[in-house]
PDB file of N, CA and C in Angstrom:
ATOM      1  N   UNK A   1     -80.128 113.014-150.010  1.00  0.00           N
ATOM      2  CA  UNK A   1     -78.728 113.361-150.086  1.00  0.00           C
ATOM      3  C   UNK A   1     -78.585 114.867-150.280  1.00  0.00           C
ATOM      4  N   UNK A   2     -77.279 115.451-150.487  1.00  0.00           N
ATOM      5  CA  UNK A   2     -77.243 116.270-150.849  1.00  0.00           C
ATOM      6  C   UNK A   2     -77.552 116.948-152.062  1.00  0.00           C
ATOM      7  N   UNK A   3     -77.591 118.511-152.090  1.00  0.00           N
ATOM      8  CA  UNK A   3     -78.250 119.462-153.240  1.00  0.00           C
ATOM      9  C   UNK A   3     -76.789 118.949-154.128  1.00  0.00           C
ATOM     10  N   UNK A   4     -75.785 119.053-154.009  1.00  0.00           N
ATOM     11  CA  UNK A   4     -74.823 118.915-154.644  1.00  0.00           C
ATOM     12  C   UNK A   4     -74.352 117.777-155.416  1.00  0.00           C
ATOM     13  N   UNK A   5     -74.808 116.899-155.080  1.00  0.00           N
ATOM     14  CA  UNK A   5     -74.511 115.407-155.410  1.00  0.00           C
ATOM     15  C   UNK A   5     -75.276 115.108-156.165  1.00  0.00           C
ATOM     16  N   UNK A   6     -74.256 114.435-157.254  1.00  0.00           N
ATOM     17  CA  UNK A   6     -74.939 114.129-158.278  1.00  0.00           C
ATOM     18  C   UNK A   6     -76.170 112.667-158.464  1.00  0.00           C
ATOM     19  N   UNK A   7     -77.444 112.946-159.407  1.00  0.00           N
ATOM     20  CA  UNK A   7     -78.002 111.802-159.321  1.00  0.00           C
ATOM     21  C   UNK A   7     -77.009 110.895-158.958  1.00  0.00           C
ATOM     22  N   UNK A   8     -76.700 109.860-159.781  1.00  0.00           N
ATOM     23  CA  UNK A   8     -75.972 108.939-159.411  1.00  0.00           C
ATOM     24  C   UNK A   8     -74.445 108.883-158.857  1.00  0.00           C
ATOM     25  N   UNK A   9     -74.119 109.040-157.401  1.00  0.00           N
ATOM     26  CA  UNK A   9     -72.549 109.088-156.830  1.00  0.00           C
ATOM     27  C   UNK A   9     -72.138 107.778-157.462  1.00  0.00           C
ATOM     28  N   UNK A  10     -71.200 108.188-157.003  1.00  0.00           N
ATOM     29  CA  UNK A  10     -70.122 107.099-157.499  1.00  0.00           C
ATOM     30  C   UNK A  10     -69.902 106.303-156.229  1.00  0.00           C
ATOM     31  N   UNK A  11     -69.387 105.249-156.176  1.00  0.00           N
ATOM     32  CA  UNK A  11     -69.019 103.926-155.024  1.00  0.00           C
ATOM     33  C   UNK A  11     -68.774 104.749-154.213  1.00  0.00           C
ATOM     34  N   UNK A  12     -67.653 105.782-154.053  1.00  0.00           N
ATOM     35  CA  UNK A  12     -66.459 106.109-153.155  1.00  0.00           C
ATOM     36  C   UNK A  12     -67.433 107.675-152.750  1.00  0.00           C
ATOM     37  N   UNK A  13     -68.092 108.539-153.710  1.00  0.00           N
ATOM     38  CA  UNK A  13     -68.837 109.493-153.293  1.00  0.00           C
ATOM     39  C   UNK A  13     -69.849 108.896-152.137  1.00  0.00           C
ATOM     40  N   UNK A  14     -70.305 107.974-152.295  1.00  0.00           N
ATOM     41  CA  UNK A  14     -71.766 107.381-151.628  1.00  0.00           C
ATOM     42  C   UNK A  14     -71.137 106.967-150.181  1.00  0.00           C
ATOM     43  N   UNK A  15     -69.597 106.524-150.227  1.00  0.00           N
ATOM     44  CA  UNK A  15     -69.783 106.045-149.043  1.00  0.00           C
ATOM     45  C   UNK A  15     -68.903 106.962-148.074  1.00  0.00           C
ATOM     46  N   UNK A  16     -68.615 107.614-149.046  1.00  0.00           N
ATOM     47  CA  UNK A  16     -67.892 109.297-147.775  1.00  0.00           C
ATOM     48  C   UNK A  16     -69.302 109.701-147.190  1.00  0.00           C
ATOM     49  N   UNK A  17     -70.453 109.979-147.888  1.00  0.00           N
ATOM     50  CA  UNK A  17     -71.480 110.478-147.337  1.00  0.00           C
ATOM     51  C   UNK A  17     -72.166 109.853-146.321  1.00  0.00           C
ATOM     52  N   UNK A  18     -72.051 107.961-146.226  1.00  0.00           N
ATOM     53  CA  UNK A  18     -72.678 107.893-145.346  1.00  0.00           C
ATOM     54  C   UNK A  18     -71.836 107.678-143.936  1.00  0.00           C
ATOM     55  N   UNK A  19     -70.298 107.706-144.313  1.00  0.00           N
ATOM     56  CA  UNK A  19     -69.526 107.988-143.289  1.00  0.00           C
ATOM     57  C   UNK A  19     -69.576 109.200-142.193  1.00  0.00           C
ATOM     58  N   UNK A  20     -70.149 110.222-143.427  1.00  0.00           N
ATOM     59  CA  UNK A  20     -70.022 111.556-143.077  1.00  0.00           C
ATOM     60  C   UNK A  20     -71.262 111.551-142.157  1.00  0.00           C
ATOM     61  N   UNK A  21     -72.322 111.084-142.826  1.00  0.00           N
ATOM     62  CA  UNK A  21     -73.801 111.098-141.875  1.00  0.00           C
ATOM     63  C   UNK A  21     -73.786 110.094-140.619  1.00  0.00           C
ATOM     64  N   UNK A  22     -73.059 109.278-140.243  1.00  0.00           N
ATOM     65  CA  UNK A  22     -72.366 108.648-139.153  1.00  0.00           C
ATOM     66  C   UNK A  22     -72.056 109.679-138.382  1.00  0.00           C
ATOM     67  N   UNK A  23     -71.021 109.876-138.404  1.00  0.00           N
ATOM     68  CA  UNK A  23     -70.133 110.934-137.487  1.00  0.00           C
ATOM     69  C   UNK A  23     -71.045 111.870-137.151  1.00  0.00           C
ATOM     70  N   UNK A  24     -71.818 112.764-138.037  1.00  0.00           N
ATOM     71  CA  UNK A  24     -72.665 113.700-137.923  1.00  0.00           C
ATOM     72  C   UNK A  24     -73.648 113.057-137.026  1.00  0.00           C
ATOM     73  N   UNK A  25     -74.031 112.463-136.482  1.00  0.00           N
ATOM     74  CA  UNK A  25     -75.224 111.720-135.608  1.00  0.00           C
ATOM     75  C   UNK A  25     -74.989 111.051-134.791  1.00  0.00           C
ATOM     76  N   UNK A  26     -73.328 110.821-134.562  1.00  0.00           N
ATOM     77  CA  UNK A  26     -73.044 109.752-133.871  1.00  0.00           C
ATOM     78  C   UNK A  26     -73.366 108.463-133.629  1.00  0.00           C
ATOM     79  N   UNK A  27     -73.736 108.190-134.713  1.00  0.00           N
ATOM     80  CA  UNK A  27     -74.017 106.899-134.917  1.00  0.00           C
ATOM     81  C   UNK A  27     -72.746 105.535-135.487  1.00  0.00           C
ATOM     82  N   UNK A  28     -73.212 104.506-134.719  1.00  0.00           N
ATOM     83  CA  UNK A  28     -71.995 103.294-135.205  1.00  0.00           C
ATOM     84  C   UNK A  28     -72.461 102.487-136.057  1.00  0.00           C
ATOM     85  N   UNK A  29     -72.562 102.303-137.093  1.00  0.00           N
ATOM     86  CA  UNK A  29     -73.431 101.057-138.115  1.00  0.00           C
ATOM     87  C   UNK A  29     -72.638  99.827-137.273  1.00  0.00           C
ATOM     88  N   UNK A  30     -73.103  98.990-137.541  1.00  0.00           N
ATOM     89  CA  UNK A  30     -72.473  97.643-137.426  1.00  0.00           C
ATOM     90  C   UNK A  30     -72.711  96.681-138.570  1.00  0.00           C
ATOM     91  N   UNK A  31     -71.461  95.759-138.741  1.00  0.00           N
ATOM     92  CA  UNK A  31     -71.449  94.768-140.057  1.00  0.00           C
ATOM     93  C   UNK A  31     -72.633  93.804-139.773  1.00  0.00           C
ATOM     94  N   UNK A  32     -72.896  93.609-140.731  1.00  0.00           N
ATOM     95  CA  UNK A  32     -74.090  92.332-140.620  1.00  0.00           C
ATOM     96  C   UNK A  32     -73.516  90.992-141.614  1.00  0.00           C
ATOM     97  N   UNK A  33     -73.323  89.755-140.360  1.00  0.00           N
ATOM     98  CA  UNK A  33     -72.951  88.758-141.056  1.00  0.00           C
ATOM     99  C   UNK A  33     -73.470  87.578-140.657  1.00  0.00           C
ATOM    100  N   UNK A  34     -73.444  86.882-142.136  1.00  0.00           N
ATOM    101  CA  UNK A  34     -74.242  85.432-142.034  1.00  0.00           C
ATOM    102  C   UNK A  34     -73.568  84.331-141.651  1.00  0.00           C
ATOM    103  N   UNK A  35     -74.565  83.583-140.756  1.00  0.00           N
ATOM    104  CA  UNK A  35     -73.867  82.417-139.862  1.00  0.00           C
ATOM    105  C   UNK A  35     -73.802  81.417-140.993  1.00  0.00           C
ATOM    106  N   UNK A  36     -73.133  80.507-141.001  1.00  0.00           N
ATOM    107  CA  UNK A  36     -73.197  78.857-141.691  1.00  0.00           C
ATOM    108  C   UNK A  36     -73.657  78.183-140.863  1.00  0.00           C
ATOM    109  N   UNK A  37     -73.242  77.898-139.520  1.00  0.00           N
ATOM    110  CA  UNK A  37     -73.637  76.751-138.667  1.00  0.00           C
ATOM    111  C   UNK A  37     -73.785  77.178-137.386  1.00  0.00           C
ATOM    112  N   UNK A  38     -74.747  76.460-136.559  1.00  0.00           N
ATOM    113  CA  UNK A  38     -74.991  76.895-135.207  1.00  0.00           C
ATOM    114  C   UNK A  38     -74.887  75.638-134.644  1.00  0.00           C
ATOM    115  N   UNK A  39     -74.090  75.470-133.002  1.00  0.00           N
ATOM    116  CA  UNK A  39     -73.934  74.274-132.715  1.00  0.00           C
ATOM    117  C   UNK A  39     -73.440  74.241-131.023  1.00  0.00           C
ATOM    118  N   UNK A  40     -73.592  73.234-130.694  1.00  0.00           N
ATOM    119  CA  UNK A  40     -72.612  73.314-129.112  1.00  0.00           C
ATOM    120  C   UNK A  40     -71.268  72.941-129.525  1.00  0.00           C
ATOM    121  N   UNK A  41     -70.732  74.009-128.559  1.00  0.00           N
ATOM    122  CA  UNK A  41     -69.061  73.749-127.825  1.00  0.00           C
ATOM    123  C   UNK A  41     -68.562  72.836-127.180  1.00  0.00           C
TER     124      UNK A  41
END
């Protein structure tokens, strides 16, 4: 992380930064979510 940032950010510090390191790289995270059931239509 940054020189500036403190050991421990806070919720809302941590996730400007990795917003910020997104944009900066152009990168898209994507959500990761868990199935319950798999089945035919």
């Amino acid at each position: 992380m940054l020189e500036d940032f403190p050991e421990y950010p806070s919720k809302k510090q941590f996730i400007n930064y990795l917003v910020n390191y997104a944009n900066k790289f152009e990168i898209s995270p994507q959500r990761v979510c868990m199935m319950k059931s798999l089945g035919n239509t």
